[in-house]
N, C-alpha and C. Protein backbone atom coordinates (compact mmCIF):
# COMPACT_ATOMS: atom_id res chain seq x y z
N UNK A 1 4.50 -262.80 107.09
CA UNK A 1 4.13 -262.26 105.78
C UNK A 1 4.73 -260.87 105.57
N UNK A 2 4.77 -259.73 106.68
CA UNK A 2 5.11 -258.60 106.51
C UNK A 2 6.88 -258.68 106.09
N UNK A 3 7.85 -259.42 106.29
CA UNK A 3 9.08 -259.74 106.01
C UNK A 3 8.95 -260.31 104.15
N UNK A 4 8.09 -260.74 103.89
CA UNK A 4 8.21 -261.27 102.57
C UNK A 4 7.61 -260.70 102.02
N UNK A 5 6.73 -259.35 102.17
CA UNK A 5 6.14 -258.42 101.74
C UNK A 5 7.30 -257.59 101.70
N UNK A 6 8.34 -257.40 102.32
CA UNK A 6 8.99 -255.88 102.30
C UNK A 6 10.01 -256.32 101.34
N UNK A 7 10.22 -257.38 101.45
CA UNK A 7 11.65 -258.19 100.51
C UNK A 7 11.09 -258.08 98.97
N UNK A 8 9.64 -257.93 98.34
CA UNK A 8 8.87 -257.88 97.33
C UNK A 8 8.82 -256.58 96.73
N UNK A 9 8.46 -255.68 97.89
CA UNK A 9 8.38 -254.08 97.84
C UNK A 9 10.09 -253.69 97.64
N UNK A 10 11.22 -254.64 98.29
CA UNK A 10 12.26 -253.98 97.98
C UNK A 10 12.49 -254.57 96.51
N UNK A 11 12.74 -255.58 95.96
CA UNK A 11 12.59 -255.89 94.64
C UNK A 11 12.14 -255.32 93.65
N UNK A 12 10.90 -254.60 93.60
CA UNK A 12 9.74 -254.16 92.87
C UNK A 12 10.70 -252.08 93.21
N UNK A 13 11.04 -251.90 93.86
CA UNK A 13 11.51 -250.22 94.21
C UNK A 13 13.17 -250.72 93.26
N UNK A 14 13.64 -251.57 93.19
CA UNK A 14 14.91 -251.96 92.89
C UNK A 14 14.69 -251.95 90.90
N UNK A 15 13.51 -252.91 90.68
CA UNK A 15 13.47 -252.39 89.32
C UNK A 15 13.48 -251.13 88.56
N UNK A 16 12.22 -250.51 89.52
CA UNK A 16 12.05 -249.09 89.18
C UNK A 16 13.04 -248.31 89.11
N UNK A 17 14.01 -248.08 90.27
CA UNK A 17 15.35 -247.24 90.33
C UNK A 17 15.93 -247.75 88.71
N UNK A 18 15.85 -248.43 88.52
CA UNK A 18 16.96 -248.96 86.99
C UNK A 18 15.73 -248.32 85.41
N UNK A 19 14.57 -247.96 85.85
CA UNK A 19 14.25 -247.53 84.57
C UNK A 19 14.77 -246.22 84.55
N UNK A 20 14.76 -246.01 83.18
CA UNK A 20 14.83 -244.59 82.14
C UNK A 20 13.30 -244.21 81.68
N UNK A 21 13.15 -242.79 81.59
CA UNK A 21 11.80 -242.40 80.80
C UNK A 21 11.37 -243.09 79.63
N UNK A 22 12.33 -243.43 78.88
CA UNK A 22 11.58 -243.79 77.25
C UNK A 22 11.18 -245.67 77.46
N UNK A 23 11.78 -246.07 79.17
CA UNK A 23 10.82 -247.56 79.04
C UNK A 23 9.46 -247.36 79.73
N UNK A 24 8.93 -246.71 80.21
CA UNK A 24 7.78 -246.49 80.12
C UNK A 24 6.39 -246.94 78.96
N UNK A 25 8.04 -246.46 78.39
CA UNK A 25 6.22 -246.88 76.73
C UNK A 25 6.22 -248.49 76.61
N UNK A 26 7.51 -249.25 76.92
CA UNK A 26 7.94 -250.39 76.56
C UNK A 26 6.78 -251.35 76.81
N UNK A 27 6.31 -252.11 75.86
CA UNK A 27 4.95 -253.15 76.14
C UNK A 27 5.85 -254.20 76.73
N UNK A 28 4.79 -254.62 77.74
CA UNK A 28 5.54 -255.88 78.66
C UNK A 28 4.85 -257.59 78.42
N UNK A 29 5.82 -258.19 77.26
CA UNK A 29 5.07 -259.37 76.84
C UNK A 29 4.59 -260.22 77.72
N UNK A 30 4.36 -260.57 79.04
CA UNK A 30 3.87 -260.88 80.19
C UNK A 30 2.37 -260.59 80.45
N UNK A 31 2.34 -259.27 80.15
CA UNK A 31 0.92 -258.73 80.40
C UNK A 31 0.47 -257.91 79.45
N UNK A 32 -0.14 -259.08 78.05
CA UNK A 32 -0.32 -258.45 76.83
C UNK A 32 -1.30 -257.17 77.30
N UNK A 33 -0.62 -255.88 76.18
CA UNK A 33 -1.71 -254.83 75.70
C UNK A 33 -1.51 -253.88 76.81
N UNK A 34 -0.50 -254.01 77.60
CA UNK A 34 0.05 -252.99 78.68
C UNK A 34 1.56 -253.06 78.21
N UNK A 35 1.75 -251.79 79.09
CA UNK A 35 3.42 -251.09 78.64
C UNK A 35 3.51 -250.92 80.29
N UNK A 36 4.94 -250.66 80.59
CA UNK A 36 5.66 -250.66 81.75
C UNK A 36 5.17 -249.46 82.76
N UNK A 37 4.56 -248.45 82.14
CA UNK A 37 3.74 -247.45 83.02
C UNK A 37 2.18 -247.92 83.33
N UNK A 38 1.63 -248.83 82.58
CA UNK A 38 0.40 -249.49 82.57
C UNK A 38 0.88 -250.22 84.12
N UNK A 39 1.86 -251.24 84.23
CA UNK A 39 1.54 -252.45 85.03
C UNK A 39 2.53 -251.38 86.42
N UNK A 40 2.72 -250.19 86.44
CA UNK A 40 3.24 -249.41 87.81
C UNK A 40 2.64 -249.14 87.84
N UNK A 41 1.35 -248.17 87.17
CA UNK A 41 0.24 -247.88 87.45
C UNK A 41 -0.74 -248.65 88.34
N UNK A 42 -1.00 -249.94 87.89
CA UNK A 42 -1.41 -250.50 88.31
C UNK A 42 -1.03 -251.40 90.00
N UNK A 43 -0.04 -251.51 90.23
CA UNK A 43 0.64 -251.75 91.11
C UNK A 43 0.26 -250.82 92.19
N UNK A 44 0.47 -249.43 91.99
CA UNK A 44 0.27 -248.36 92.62
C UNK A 44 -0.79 -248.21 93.06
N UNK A 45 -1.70 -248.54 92.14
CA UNK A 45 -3.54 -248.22 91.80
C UNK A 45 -4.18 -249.39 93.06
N UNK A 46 -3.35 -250.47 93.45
CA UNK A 46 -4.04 -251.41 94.31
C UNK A 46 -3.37 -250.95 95.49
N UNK A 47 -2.42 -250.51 96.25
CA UNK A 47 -1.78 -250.27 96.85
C UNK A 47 -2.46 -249.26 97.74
N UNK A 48 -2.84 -248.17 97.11
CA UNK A 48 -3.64 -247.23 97.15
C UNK A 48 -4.80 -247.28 97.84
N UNK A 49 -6.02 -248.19 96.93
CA UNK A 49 -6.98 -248.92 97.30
C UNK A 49 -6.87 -249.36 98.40
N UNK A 50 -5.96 -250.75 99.06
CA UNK A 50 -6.00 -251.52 99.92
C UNK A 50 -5.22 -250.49 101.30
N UNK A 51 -4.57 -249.14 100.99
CA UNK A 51 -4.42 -248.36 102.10
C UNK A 51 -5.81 -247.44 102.15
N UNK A 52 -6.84 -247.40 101.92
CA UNK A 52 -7.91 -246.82 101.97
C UNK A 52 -7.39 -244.71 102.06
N UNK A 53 -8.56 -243.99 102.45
CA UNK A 53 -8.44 -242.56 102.17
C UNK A 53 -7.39 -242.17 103.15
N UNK A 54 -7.41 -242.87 104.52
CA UNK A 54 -6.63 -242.08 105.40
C UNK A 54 -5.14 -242.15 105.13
N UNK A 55 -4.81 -243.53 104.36
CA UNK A 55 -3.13 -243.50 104.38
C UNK A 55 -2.68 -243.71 102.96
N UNK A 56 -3.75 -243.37 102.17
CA UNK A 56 -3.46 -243.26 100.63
C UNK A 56 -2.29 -242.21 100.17
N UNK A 57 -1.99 -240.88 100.70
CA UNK A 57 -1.33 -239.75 100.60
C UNK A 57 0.03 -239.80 100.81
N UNK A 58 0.44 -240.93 101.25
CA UNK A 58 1.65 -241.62 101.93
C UNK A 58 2.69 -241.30 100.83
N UNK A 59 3.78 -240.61 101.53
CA UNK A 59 4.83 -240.80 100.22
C UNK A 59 5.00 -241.95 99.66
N UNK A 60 5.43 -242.98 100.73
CA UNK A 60 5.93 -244.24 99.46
C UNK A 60 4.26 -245.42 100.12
N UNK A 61 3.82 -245.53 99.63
CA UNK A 61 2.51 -246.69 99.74
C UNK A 61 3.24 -247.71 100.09
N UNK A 62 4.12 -248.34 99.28
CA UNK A 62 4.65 -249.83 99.74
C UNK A 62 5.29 -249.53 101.22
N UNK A 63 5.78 -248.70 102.10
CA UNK A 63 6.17 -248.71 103.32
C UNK A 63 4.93 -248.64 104.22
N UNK A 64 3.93 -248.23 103.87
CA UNK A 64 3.11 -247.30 104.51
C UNK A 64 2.25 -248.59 104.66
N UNK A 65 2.18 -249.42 103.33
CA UNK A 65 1.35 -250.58 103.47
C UNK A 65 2.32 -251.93 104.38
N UNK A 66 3.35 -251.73 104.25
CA UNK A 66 4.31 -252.75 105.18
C UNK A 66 4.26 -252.59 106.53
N UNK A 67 3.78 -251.39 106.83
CA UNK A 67 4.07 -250.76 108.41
C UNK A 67 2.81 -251.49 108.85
N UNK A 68 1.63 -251.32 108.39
CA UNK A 68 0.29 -251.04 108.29
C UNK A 68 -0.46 -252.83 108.60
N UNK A 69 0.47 -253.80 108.00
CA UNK A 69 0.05 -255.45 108.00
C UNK A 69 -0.15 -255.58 109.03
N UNK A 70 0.74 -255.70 110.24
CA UNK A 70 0.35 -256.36 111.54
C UNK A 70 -0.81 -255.62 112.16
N UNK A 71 -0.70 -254.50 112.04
CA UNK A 71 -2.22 -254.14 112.48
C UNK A 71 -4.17 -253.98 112.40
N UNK A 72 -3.63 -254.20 110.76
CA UNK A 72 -4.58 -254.23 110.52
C UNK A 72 -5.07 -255.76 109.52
N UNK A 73 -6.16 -256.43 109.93
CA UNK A 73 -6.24 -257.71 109.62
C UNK A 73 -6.78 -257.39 108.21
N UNK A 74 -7.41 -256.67 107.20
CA UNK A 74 -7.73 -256.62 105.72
C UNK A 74 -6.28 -256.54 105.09
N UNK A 75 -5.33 -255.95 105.77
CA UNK A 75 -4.22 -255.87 104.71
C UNK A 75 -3.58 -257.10 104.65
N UNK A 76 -3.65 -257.79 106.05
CA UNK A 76 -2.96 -258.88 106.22
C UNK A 76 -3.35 -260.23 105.22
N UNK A 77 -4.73 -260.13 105.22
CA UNK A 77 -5.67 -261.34 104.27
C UNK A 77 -4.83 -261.00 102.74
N UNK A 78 -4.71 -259.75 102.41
CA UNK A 78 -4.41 -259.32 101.08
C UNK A 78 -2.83 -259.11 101.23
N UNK A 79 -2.20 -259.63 102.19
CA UNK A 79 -0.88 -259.45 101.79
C UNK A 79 -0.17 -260.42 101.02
N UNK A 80 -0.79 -261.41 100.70
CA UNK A 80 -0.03 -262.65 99.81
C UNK A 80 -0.36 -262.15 98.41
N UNK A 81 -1.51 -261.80 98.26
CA UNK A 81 -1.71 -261.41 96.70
C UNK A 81 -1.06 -260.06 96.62
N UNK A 82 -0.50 -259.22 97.65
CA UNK A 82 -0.33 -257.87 96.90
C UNK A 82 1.43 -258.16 96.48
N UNK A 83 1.82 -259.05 97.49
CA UNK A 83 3.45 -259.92 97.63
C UNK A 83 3.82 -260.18 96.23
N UNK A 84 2.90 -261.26 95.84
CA UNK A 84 2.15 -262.09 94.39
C UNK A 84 2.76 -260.54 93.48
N UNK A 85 2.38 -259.97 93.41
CA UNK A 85 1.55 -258.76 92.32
C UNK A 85 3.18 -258.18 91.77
N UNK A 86 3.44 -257.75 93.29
CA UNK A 86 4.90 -257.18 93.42
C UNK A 86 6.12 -257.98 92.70
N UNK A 87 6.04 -259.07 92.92
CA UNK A 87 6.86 -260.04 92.21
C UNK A 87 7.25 -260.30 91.12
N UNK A 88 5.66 -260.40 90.47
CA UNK A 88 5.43 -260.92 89.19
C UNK A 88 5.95 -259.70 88.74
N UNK A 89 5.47 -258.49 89.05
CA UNK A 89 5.59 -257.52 87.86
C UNK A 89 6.92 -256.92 88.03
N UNK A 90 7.79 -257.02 89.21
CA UNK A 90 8.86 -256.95 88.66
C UNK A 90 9.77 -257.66 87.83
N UNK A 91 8.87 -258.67 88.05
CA UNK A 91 9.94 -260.00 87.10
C UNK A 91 8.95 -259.05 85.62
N UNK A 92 7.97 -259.07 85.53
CA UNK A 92 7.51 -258.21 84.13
C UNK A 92 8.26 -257.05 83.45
N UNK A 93 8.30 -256.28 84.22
CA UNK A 93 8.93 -254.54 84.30
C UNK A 93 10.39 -254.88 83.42
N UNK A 94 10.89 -256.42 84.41
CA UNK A 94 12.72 -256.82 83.87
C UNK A 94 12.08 -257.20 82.57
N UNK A 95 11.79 -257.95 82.27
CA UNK A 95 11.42 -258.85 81.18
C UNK A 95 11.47 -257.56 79.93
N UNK A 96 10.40 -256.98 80.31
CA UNK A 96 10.02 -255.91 78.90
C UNK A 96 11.53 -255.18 78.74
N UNK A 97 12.15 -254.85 79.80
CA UNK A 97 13.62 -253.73 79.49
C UNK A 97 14.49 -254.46 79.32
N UNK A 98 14.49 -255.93 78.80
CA UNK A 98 15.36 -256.69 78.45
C UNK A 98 16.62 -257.22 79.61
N UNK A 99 16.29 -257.18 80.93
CA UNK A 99 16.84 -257.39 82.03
C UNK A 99 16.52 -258.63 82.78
N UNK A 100 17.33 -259.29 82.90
CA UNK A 100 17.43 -260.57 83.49
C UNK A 100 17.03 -260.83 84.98
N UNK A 101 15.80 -260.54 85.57
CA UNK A 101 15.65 -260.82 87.00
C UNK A 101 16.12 -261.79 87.81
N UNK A 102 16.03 -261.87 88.71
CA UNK A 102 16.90 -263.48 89.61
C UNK A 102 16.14 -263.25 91.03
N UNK A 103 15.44 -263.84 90.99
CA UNK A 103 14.69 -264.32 92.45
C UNK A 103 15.11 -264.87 93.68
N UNK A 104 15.86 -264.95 94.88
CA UNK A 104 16.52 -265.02 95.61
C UNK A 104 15.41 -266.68 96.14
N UNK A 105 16.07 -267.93 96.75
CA UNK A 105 15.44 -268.71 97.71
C UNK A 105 14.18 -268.64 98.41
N UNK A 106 14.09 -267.71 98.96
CA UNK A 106 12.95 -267.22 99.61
C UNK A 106 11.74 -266.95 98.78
N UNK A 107 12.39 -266.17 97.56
CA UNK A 107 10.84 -265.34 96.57
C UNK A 107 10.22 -266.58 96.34
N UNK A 108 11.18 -267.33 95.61
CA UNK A 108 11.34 -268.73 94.83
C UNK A 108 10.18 -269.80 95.49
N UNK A 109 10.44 -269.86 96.96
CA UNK A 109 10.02 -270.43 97.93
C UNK A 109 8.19 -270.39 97.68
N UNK A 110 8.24 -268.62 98.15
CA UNK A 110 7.14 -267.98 98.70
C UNK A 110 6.19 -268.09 97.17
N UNK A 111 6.65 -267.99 95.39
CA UNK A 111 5.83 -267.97 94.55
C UNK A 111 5.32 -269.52 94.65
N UNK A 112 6.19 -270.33 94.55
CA UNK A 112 6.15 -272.53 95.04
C UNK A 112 4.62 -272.62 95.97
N UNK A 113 4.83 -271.74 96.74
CA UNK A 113 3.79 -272.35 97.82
C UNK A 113 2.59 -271.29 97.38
N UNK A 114 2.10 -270.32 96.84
CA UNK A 114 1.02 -269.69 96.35
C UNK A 114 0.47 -270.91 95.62
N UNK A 115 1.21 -271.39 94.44
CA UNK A 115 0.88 -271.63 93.33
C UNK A 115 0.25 -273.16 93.86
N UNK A 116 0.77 -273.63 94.86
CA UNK A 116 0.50 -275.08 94.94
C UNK A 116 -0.96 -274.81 96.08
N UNK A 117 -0.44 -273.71 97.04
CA UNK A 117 -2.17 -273.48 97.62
C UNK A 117 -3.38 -273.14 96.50
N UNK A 118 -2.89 -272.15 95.99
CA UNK A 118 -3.64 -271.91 94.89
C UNK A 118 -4.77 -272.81 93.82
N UNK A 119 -4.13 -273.59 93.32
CA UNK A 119 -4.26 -274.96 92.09
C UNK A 119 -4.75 -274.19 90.95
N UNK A 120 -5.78 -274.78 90.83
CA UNK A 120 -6.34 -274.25 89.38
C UNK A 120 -7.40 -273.14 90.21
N UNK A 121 -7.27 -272.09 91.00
CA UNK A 121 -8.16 -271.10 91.26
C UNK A 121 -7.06 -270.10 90.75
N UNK A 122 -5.94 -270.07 90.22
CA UNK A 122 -4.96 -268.97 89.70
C UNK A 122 -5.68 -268.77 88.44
N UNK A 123 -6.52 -269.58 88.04
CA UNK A 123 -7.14 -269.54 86.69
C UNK A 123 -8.29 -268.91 86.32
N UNK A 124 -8.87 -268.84 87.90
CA UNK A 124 -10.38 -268.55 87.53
C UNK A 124 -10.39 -266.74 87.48
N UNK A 125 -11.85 -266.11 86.56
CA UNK A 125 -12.34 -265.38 86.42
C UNK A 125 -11.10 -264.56 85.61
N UNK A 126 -10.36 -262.99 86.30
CA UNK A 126 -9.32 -262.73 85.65
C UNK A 126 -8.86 -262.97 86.06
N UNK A 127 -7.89 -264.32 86.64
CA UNK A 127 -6.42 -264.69 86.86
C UNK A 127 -5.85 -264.48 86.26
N UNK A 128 -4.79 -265.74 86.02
CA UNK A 128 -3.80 -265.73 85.32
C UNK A 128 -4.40 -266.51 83.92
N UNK A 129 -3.27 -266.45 83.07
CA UNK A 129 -3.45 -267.10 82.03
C UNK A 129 -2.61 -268.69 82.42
N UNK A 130 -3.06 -269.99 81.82
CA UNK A 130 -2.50 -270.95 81.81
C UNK A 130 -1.66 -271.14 80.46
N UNK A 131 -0.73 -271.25 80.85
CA UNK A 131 0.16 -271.87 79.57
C UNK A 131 0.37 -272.89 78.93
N UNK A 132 -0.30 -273.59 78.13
CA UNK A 132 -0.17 -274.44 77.41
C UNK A 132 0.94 -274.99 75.91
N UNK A 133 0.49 -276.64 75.81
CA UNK A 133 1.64 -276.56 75.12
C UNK A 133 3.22 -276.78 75.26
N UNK A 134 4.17 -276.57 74.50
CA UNK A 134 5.32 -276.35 74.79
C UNK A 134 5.59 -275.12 75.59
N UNK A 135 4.86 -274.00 75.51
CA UNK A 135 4.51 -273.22 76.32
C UNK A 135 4.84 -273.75 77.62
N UNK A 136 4.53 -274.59 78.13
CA UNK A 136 3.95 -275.31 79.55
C UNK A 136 4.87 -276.57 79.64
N UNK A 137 5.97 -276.81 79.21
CA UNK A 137 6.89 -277.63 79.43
C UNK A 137 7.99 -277.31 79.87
N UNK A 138 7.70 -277.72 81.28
CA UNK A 138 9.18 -277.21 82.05
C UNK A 138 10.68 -277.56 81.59
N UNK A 139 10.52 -278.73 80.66
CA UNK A 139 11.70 -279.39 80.47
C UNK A 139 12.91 -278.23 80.12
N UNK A 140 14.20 -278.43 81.00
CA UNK A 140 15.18 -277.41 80.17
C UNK A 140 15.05 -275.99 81.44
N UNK A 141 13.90 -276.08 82.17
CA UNK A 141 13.90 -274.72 82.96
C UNK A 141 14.69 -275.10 83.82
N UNK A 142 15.41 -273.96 84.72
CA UNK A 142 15.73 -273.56 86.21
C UNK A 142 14.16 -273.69 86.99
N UNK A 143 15.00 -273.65 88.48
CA UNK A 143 13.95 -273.23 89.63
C UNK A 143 13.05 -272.33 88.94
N UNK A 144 13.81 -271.06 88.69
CA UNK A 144 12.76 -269.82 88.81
C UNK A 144 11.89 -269.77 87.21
N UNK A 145 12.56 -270.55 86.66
CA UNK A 145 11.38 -271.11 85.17
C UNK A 145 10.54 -271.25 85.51
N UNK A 146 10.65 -272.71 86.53
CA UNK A 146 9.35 -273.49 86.90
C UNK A 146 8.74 -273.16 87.74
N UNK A 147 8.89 -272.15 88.38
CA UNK A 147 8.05 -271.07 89.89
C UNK A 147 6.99 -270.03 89.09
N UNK A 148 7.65 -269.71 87.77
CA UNK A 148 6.71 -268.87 86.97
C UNK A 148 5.49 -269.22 85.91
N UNK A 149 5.90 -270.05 86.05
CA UNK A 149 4.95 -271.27 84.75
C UNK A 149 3.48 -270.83 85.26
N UNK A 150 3.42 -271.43 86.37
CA UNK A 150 1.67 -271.24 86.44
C UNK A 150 1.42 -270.48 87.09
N UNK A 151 1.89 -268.82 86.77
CA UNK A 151 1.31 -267.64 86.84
C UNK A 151 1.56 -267.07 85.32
N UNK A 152 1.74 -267.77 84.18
CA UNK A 152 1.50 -267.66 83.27
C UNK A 152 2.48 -266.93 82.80
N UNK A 153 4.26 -267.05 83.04
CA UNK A 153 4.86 -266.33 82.52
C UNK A 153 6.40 -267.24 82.13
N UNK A 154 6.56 -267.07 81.19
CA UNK A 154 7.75 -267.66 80.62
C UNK A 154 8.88 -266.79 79.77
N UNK A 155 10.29 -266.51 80.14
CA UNK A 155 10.81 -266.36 79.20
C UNK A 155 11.43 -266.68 78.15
């Protein structure tokens, strides 16, 4: 997990390097009623959390939390969803700045097998949204179409 965690964290540091200040404000149609500083914020904001007080201060959190998996078994339980988080929202972050993401085999792989452990618990409480509809018709997608579908995101 810690290898497909760092490949997520490098993805997710790879978007960021490519913003400018004025996308910040940019609303990210993925995750209505947030803008691109909303869903880093947020990113950050769990990161934080799940490194608790002692290693919160960390220059970069995503290393600090990569170093941190094998040792400690709470990060490890939460390393698929924080993987999850990293993913999505960089595929979000691209989406809103009008940038074409591309998911390598592996991501591709690693979102396939969440979604199918998962089932319909991606749904419950605040999950994800389900997409319905033509919404929800893969027909016409790529791989990485149909890897995003039921985490509720389509472009």
């Amino acid at each position: 997990m810690q290898a497909t965690y760092v490949r997520a964290a490098d993805l997710f540091r790879q978007v960021l390097s490519e913003l400018r200040p004025d996308d910040l404000e940019r609303p990210v149609p993925s995750c209505p009623g947030w803008t691109v500083s909303d869903v880093v914020t947020h990113v950050y904001d769990n990161h934080v959390q799940a490194l608790g007080p002692e290693r919160a201060d960390a220059d970069d959190a995503m290393a600090a939390y990569a170093l941190a998996i094998p040792d400690e078994p709470d990060l490890a339980r939460g390393a698929t969803f924080d993987t999850l988080d990293l993913t999505l929202h960089a595929w979000d972050i691209a989406l809103a700045c009008g940038v074409e993401l591309r998911f390598g085999d592996d991501q591709l792989a690693f979102l396939e097998a969440v979604a199918i452990e998962a089932g319909d618990r991606l749904y419950v409480d605040e999950g994800f949204a389900r997409l319905e509809g033509e919404d929800a018709n893969p027909s016409g997608l790529d791989r990485q179409g149909i890897a995003l579908l039921p985490f509720g995101r389509r472009r």
